[in-house]
C-alpha atoms as a PDB file:
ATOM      1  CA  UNK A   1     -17.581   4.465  21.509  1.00  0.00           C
ATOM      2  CA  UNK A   2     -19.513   4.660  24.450  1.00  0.00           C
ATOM      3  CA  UNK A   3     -16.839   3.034  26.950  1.00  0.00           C
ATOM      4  CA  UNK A   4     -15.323   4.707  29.970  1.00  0.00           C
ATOM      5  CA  UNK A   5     -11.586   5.278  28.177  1.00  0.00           C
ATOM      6  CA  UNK A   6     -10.376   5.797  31.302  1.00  0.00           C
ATOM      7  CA  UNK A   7     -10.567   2.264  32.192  1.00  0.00           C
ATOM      8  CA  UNK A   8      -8.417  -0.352  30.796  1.00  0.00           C
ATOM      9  CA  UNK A   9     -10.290  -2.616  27.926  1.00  0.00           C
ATOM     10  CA  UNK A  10      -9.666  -5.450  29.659  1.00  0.00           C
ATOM     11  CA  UNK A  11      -8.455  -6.240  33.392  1.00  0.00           C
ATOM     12  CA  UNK A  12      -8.774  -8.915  35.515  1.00  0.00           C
ATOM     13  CA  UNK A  13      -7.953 -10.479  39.032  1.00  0.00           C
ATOM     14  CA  UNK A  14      -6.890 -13.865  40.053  1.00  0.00           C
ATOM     15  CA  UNK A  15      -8.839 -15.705  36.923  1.00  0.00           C
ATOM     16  CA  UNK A  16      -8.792 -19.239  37.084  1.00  0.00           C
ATOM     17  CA  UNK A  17     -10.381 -22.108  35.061  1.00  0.00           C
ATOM     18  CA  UNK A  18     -10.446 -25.365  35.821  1.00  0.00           C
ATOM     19  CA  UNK A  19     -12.326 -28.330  33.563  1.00  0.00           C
ATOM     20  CA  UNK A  20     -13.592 -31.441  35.210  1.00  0.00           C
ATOM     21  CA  UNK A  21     -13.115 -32.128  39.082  1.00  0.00           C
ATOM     22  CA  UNK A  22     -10.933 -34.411  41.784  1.00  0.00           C
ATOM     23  CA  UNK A  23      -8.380 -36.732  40.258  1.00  0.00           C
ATOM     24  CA  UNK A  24      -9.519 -35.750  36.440  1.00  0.00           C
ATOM     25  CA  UNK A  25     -10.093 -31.934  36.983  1.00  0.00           C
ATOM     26  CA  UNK A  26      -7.648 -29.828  34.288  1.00  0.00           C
ATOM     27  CA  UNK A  27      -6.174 -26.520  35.446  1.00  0.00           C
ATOM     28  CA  UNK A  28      -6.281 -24.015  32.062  1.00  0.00           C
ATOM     29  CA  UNK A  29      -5.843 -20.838  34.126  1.00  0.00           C
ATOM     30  CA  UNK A  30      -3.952 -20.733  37.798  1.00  0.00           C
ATOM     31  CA  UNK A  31      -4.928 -17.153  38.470  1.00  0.00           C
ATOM     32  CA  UNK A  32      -4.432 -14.540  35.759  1.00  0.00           C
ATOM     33  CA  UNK A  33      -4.078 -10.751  36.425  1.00  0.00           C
ATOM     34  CA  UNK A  34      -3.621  -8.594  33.771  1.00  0.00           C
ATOM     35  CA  UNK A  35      -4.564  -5.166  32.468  1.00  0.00           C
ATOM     36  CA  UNK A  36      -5.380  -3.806  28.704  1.00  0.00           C
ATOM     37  CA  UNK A  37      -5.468  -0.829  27.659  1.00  0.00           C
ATOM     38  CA  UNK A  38      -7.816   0.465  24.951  1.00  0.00           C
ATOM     39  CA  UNK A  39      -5.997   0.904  21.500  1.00  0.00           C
ATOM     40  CA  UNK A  40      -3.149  -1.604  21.938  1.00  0.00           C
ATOM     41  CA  UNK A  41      -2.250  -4.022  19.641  1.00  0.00           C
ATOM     42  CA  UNK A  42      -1.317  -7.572  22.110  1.00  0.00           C
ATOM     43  CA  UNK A  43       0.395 -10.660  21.257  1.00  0.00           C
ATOM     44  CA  UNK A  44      -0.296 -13.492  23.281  1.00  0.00           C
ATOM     45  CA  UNK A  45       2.438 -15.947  23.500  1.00  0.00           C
ATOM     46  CA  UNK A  46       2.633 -19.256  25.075  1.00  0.00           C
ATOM     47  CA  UNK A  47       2.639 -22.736  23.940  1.00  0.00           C
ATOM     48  CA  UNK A  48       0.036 -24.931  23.441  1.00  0.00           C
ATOM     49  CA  UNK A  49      -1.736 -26.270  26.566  1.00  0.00           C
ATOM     50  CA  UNK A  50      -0.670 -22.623  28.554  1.00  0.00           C
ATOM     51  CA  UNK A  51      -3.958 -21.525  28.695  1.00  0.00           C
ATOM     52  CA  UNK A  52      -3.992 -18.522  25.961  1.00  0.00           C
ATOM     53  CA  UNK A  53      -6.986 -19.530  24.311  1.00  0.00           C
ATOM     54  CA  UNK A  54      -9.277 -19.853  27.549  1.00  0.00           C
ATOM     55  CA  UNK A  55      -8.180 -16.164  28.725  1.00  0.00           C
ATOM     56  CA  UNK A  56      -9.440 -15.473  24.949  1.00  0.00           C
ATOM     57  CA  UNK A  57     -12.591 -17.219  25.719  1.00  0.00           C
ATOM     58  CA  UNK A  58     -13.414 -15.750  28.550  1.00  0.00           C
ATOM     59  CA  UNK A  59     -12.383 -12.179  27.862  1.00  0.00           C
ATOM     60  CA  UNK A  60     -14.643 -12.767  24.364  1.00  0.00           C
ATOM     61  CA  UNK A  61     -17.170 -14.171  26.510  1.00  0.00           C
ATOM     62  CA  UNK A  62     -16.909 -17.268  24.633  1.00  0.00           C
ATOM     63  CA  UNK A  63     -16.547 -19.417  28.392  1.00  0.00           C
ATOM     64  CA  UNK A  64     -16.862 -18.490  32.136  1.00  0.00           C
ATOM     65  CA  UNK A  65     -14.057 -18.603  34.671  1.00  0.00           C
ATOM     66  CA  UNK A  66     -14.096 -20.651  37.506  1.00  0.00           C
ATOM     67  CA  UNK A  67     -13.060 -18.127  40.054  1.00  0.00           C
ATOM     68  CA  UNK A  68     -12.062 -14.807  39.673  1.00  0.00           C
ATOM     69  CA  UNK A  69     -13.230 -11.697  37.934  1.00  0.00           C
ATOM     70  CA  UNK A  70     -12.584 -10.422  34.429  1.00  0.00           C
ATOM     71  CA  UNK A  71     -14.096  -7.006  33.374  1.00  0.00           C
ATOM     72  CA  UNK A  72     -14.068  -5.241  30.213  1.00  0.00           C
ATOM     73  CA  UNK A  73     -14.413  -1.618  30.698  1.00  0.00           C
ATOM     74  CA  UNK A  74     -16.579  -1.485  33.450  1.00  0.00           C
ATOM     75  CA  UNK A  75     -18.830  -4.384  32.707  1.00  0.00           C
ATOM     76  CA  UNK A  76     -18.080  -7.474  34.844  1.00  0.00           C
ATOM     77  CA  UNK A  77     -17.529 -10.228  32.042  1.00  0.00           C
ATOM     78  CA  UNK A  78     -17.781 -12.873  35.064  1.00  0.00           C
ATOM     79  CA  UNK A  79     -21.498 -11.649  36.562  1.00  0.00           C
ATOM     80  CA  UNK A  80     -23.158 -11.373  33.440  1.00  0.00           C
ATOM     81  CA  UNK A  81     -25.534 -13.345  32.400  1.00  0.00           C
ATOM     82  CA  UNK A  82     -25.758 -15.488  29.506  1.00  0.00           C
ATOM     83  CA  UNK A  83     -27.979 -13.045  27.638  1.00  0.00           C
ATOM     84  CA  UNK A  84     -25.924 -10.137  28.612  1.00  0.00           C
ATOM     85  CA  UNK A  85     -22.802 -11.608  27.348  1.00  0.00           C
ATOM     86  CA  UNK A  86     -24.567 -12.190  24.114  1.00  0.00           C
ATOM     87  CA  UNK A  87     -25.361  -8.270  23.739  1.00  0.00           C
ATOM     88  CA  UNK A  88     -21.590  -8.125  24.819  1.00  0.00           C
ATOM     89  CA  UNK A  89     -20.412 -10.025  21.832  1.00  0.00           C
ATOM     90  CA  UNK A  90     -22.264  -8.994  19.226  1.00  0.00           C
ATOM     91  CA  UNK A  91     -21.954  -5.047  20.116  1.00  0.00           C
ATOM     92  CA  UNK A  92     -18.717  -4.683  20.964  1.00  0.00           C
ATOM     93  CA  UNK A  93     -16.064  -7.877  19.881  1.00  0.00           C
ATOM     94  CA  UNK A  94     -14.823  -9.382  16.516  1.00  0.00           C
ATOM     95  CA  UNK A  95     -13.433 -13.047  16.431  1.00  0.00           C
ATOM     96  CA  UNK A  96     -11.161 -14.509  13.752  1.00  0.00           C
ATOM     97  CA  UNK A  97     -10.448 -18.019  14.249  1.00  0.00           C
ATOM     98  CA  UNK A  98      -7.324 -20.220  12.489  1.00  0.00           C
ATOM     99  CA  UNK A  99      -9.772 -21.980  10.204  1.00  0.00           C
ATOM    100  CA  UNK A 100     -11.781 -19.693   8.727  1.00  0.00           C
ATOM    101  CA  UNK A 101     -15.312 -21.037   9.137  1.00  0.00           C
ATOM    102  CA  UNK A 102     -16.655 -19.357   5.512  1.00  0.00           C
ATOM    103  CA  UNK A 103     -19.548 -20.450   4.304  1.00  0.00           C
ATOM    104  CA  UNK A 104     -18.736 -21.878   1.443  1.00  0.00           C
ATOM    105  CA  UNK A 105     -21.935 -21.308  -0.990  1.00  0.00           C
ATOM    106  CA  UNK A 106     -21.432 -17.746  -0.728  1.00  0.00           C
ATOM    107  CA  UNK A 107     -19.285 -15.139  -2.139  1.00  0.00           C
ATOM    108  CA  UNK A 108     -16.971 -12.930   0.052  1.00  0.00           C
ATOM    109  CA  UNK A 109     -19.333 -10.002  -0.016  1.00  0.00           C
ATOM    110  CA  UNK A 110     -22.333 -12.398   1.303  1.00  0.00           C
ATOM    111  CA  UNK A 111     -20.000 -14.020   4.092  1.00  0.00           C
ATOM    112  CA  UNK A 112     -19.293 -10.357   4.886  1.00  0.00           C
ATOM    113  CA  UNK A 113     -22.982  -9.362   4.740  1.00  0.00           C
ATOM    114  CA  UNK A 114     -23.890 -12.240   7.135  1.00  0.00           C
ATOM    115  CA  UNK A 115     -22.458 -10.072  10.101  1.00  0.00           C
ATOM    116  CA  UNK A 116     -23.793  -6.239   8.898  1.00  0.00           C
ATOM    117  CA  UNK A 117     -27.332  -7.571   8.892  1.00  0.00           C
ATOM    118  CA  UNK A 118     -27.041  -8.116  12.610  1.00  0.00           C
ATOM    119  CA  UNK A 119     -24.905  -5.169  13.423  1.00  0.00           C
ATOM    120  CA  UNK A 120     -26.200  -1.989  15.027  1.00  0.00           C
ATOM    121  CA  UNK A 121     -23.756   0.463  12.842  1.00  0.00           C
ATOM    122  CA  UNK A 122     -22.172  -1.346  10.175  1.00  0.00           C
ATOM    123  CA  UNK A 123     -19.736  -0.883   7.489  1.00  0.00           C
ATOM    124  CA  UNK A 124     -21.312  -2.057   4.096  1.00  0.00           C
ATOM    125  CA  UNK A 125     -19.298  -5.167   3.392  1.00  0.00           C
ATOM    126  CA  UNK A 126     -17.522  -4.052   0.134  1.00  0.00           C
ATOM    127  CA  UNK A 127     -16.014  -1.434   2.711  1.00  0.00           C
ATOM    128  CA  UNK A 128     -14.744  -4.111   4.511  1.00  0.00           C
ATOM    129  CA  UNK A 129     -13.295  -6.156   2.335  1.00  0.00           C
ATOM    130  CA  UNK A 130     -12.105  -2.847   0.583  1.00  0.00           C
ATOM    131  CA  UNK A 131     -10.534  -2.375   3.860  1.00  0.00           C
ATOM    132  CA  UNK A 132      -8.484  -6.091   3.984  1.00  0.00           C
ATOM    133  CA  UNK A 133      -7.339  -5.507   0.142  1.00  0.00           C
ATOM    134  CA  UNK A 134      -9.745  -7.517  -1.035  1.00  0.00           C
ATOM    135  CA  UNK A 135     -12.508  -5.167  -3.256  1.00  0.00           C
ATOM    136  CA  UNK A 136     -11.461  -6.923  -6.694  1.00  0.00           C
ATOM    137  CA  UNK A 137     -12.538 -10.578  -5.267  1.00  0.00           C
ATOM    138  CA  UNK A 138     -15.721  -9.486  -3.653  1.00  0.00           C
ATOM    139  CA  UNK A 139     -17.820 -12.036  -5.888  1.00  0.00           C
ATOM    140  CA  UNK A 140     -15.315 -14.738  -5.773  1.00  0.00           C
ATOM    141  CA  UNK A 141     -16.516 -17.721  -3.407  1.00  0.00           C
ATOM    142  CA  UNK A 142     -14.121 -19.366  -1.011  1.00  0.00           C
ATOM    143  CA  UNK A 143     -13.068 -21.791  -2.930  1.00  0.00           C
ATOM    144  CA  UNK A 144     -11.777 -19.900  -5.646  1.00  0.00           C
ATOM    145  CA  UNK A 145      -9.567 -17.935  -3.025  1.00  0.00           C
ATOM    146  CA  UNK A 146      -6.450 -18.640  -1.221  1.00  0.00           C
ATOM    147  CA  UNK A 147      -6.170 -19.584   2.346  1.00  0.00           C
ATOM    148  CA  UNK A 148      -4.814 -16.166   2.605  1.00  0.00           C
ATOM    149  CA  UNK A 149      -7.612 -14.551   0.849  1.00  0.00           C
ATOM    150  CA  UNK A 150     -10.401 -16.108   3.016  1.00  0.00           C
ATOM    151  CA  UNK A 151      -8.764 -15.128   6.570  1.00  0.00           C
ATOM    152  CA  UNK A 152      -8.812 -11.681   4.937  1.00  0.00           C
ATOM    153  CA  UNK A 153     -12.588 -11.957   4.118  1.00  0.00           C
ATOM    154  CA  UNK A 154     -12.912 -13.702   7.431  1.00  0.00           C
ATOM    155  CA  UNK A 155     -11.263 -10.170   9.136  1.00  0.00           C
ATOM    156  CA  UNK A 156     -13.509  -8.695   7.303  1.00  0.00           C
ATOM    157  CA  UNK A 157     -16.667 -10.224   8.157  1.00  0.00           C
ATOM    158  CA  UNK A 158     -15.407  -9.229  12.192  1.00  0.00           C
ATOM    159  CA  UNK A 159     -14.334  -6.073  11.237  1.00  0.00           C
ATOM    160  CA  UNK A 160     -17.710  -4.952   9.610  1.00  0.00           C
ATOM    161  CA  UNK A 161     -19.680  -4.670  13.001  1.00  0.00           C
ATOM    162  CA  UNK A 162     -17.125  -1.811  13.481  1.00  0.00           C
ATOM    163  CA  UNK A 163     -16.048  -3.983  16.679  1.00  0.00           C
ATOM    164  CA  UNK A 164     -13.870  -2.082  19.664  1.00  0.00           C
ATOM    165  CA  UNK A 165     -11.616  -5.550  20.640  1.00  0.00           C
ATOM    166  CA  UNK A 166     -11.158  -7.825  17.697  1.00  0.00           C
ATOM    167  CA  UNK A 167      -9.504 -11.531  19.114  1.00  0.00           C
ATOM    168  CA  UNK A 168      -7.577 -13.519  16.495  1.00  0.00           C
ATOM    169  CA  UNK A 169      -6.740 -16.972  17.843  1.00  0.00           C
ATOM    170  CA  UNK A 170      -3.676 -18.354  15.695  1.00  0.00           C
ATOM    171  CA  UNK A 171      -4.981 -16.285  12.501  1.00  0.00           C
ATOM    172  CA  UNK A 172      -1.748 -17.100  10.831  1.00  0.00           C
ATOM    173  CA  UNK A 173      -1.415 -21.047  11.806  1.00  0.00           C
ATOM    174  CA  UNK A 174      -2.794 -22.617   8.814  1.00  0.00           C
ATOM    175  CA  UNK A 175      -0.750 -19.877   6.526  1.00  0.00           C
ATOM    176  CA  UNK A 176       2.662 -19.951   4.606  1.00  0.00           C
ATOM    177  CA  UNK A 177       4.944 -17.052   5.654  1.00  0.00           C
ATOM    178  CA  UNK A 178       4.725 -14.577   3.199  1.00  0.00           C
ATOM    179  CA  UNK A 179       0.387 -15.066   3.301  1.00  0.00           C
ATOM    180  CA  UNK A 180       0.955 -14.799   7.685  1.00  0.00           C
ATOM    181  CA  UNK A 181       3.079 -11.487   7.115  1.00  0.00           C
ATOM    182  CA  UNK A 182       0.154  -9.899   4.937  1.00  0.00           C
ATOM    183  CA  UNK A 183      -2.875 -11.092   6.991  1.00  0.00           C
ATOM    184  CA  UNK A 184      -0.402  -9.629  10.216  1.00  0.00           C
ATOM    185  CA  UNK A 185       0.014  -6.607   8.129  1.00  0.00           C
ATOM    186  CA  UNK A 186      -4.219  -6.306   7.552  1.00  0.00           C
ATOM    187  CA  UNK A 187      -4.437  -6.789  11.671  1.00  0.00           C
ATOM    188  CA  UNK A 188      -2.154  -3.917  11.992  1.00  0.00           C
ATOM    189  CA  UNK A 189      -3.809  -1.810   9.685  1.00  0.00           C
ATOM    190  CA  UNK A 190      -7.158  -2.652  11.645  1.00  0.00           C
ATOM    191  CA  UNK A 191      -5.500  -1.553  14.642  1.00  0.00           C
ATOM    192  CA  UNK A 192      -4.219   1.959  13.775  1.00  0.00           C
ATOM    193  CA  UNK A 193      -7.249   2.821  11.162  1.00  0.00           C
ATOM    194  CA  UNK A 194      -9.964   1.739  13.117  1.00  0.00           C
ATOM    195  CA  UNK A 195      -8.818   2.145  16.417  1.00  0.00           C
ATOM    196  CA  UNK A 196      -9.909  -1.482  17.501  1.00  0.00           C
ATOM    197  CA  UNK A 197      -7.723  -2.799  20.359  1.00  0.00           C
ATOM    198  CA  UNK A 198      -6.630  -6.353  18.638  1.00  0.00           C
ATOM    199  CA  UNK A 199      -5.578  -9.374  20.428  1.00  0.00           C
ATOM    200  CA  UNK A 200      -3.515 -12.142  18.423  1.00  0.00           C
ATOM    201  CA  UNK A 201      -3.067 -15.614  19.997  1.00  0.00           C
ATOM    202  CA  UNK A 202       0.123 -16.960  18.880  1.00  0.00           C
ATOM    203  CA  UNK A 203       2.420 -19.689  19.555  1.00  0.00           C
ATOM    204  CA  UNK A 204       4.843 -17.623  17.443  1.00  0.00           C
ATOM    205  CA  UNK A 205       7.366 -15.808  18.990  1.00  0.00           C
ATOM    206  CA  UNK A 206       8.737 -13.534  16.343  1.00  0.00           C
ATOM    207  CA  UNK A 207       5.078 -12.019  15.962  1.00  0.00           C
ATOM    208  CA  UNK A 208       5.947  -9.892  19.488  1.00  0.00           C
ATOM    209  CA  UNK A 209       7.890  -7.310  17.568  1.00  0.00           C
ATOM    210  CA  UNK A 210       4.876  -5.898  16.246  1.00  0.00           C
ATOM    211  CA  UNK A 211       3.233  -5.778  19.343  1.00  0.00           C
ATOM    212  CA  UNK A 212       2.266  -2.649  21.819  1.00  0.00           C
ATOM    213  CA  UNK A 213       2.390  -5.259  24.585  1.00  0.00           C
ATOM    214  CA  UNK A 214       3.455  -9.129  24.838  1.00  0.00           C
ATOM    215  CA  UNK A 215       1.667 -11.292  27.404  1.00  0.00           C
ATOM    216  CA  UNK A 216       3.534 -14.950  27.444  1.00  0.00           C
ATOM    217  CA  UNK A 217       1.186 -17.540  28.793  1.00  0.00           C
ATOM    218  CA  UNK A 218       3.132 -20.567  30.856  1.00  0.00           C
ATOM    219  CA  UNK A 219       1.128 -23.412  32.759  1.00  0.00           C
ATOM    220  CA  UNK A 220      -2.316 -21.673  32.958  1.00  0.00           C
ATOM    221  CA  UNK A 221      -0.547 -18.142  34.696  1.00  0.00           C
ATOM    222  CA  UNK A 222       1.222 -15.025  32.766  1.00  0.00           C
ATOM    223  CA  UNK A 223       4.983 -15.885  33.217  1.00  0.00           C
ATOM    224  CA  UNK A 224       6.141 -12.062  31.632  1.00  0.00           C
ATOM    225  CA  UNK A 225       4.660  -9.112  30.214  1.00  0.00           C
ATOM    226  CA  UNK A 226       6.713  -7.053  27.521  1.00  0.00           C
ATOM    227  CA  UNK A 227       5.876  -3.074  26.287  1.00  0.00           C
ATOM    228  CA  UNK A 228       7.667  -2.302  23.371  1.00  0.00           C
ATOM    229  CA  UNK A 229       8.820   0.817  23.032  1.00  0.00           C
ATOM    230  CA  UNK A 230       9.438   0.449  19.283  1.00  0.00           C
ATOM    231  CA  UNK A 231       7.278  -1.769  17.247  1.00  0.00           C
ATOM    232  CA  UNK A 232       8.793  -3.947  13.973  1.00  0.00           C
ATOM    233  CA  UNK A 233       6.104  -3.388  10.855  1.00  0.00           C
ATOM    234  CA  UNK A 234       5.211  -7.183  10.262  1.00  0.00           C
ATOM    235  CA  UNK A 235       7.000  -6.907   7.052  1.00  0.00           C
ATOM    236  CA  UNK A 236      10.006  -7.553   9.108  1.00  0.00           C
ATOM    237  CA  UNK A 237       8.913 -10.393  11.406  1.00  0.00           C
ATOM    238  CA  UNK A 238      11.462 -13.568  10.546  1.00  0.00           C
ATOM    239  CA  UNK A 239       9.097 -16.360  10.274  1.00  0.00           C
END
């Protein structure tokens, strides 16, 4: 890694986002502070409509805030320019998404290959996948997996680029329980082997156990943050 590991991954001041203007304008984000440190594994709690998934989107440099600044390391996320948050993205973050967005006319390995081609330093993909449990489906196509099965090749795919922050927005909300605790499980794993500091969006409490550090989202502003001392494995998260 080439960041300053001195500074947090992520901080930022008196973020705000606001869609539309007068009568019509939506507040997502009333002025968020918060600070990240590398190597954590965060939950992101809140219900829908807090504003979770904008912080994500700015932070990923998916979306620009409105006022305020957001850094990650020591690059300033809300100064950059369109181009420049490009280079961010594809250099340095992973995204997995509730719906998995495979591409359904190829097999896991060729989803996964989709993202190395790009990549500056790249795992080969069967790593990957080797890496989410998955090296005896690498030739299977998405349809002939389950819904657990393709968010696993869909961690892999982000996980190839050898990413430093990898965002998960709801990766469990389209699972049953026992498929949520494994693809948790494969997040975790990410997190301690690789060293990537994860975010998972979540409207599901129980998933804080597992958690270095809970942020609850509440009308567009962080309402409580949470540092657990002693982390649950996701094994033992009661769905």
């Amino acid at each position: 890694m080439t960041e300053k590991l001195s500074l947090p991954a992520f901080r930022s001041t008196g973020i705000t986002k606001v869609y539309g203007s007068g009568a019509a304008a939506v507040h997502a984000l009333r002025g968020v502070d918060l600070e990240i440190p590398f190597g954590e594994l965060v939950v992101v709690l809140g219900p829908s409509g807090s504003g979770k998934s904008t912080m994500l989107n700015i932070l990923g440099g998916l979306d620009r805030a409105t006022d305020g600044e957001a850094f990650y390391s020591d690059l300033n996320l809300t100064e950059m320019s369109d181009a420049s948050l490009t280079q961010y993205r594809r250099h340095h973050v992973g995204f997995v998404f509730q719906f998995y967005n495979l591409m359904p006319s190829l097999t896991a390995r060729e989803n996964v290959e989709l993202v190395t081609e790009i990549a500056d330093d790249p795992m080969s993909a069967d790593e990957a996948l080797a890496l989410v449990g998955l090296e005896e489906r690498i030739n299977h196509f998405p349809a002939q997996l389950s819904g657990g099965e393709q968010q696993r090749v869909a961690i892999a795919r982000a996980i190839a680029k050898r990413p430093n922050i990898l965002f998960c927005d709801e990766p469990t909300g389209a699972l049953d329980s026992a498929t949520g605790r494994t693809v948790l499980r494969v997040l975790m794993d990410v997190n301690e082997s690789l060293g990537a500091t994860v975010l998972i969006i979540t409207h599901a409490a129980a998933t804080a156990g597992m958690a270095d550090r809970v942020l609850k989202f509440s009308d567009g502003r962080i309402s409580d943050v949470i540092i657990n001392k002693t982390k649950v494995s996701p094994e033992e998260i009661a769905w």
